[in-house]
N, C-alpha and C. Protein backbone atom coordinates (compact mmCIF):
# COMPACT_ATOMS: atom_id res chain seq x y z
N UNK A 1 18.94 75.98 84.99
CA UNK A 1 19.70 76.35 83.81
C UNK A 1 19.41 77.81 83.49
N UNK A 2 20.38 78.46 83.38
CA UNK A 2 20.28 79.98 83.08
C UNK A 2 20.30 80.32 81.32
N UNK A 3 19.57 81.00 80.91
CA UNK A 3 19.57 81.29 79.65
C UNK A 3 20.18 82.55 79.21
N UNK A 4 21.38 82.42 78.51
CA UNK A 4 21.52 84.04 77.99
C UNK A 4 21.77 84.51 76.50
N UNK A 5 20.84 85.57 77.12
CA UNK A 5 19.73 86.05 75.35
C UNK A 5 21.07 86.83 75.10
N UNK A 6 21.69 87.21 75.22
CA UNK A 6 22.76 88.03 74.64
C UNK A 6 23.51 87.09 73.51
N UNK A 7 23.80 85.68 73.64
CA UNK A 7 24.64 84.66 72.94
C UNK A 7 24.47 85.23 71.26
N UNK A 8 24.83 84.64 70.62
CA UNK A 8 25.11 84.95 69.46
C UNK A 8 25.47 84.17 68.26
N UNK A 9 25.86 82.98 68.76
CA UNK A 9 25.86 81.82 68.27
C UNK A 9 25.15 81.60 67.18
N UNK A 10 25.92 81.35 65.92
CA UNK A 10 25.27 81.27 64.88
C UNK A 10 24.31 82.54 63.77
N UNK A 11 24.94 83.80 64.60
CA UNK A 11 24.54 85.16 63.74
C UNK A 11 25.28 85.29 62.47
N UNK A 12 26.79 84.96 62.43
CA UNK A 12 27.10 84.95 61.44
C UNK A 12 27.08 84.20 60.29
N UNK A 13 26.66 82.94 60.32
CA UNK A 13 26.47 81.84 59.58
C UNK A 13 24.87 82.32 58.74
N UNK A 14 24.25 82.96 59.73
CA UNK A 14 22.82 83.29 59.84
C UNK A 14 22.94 84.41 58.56
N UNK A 15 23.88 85.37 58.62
CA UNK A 15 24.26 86.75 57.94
C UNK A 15 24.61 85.95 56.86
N UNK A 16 25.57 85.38 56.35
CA UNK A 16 26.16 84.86 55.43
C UNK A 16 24.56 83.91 54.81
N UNK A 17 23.61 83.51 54.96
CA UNK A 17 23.13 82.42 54.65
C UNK A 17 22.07 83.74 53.70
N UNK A 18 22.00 84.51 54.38
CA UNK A 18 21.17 85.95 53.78
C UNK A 18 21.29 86.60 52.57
N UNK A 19 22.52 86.70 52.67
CA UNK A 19 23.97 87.47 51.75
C UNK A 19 23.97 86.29 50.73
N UNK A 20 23.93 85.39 51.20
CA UNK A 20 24.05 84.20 49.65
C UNK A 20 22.33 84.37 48.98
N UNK A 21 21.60 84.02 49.54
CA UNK A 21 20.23 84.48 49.17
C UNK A 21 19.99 85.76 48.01
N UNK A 22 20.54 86.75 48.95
CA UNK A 22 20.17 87.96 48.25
C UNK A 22 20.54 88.26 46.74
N UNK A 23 22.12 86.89 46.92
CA UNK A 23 22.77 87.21 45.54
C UNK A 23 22.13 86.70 44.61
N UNK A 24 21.47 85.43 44.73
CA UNK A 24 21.05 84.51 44.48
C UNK A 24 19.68 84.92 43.47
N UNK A 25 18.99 86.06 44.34
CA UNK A 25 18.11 86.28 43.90
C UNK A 25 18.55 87.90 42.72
N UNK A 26 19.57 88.47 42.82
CA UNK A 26 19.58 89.40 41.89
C UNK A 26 20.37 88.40 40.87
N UNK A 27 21.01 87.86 40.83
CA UNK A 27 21.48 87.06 39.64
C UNK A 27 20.29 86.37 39.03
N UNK A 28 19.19 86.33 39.90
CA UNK A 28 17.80 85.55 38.59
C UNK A 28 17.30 86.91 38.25
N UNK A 29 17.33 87.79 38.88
CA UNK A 29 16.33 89.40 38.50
C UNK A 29 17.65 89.55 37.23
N UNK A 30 18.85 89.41 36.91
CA UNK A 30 19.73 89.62 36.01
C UNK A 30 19.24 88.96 34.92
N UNK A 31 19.26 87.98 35.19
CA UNK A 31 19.11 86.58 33.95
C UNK A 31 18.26 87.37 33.42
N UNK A 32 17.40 87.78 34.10
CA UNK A 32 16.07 87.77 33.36
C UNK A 32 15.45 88.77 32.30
N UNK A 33 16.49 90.08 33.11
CA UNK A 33 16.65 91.89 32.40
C UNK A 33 17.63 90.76 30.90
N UNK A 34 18.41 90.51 31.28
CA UNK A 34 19.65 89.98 30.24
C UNK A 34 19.25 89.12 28.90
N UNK A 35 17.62 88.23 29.39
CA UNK A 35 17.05 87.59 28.42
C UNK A 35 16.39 88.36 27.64
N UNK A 36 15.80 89.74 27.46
CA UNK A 36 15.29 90.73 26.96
C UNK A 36 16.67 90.49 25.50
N UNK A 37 15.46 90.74 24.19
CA UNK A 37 16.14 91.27 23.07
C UNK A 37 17.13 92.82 23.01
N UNK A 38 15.80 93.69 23.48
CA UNK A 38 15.75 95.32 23.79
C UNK A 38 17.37 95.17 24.41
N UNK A 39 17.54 94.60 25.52
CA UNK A 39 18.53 94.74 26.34
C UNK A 39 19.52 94.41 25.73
N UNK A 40 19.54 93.09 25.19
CA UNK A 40 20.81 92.51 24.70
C UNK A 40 21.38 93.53 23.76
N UNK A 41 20.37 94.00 22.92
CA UNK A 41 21.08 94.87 21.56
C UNK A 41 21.53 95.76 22.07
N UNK A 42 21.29 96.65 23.37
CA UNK A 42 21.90 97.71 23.93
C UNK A 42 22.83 97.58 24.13
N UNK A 43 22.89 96.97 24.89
CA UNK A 43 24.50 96.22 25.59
C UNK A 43 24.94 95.91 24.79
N UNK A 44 25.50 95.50 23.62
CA UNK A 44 26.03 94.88 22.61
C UNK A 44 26.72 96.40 21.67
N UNK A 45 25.67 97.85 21.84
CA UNK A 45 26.08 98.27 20.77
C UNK A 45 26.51 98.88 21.81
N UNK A 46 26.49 99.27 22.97
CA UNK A 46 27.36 99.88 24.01
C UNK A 46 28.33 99.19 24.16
N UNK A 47 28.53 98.07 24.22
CA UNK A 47 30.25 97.60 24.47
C UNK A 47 30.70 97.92 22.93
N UNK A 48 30.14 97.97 21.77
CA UNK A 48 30.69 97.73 20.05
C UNK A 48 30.90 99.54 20.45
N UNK A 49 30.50 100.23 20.79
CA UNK A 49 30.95 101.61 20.70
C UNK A 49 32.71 101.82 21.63
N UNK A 50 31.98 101.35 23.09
CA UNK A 50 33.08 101.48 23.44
C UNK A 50 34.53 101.34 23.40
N UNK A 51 34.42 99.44 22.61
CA UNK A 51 35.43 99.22 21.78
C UNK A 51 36.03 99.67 20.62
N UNK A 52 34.76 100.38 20.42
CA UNK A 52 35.28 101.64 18.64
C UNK A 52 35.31 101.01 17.50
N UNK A 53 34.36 99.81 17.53
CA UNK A 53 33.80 98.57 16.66
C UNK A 53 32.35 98.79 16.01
N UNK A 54 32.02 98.90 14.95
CA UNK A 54 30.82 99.70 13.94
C UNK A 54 30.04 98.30 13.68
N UNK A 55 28.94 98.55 14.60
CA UNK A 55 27.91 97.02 14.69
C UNK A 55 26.67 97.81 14.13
């Protein structure tokens, strides 16, 4: 039986399984900036500005 290392079989499934991971893990590093008070009020008076809304 000949083996060939070149095959590839299953790299992309492999890539994709990575790519879901990675997201996976900045959406908890998000949650987590996002659970911050500090943060929330920022964001809040940055979108209330942008909208031209006096919070």
């Amino acid at each position: 039986m000949k083996l060939d290392i070149y095959k590839d079989d299953g790299a992309i499934t492999a890539e994709y399984a990575i790519a879901t991971l990675a997201g996976v893990a900045f959406a908890g590093l998000m949650l987590l900036v996002l659970r911050s008070e500090e943060v929330r009020s920022m964001l809040f008076k940055l979108v209330g500005r942008a909208l031209g809304l006096e919070i």
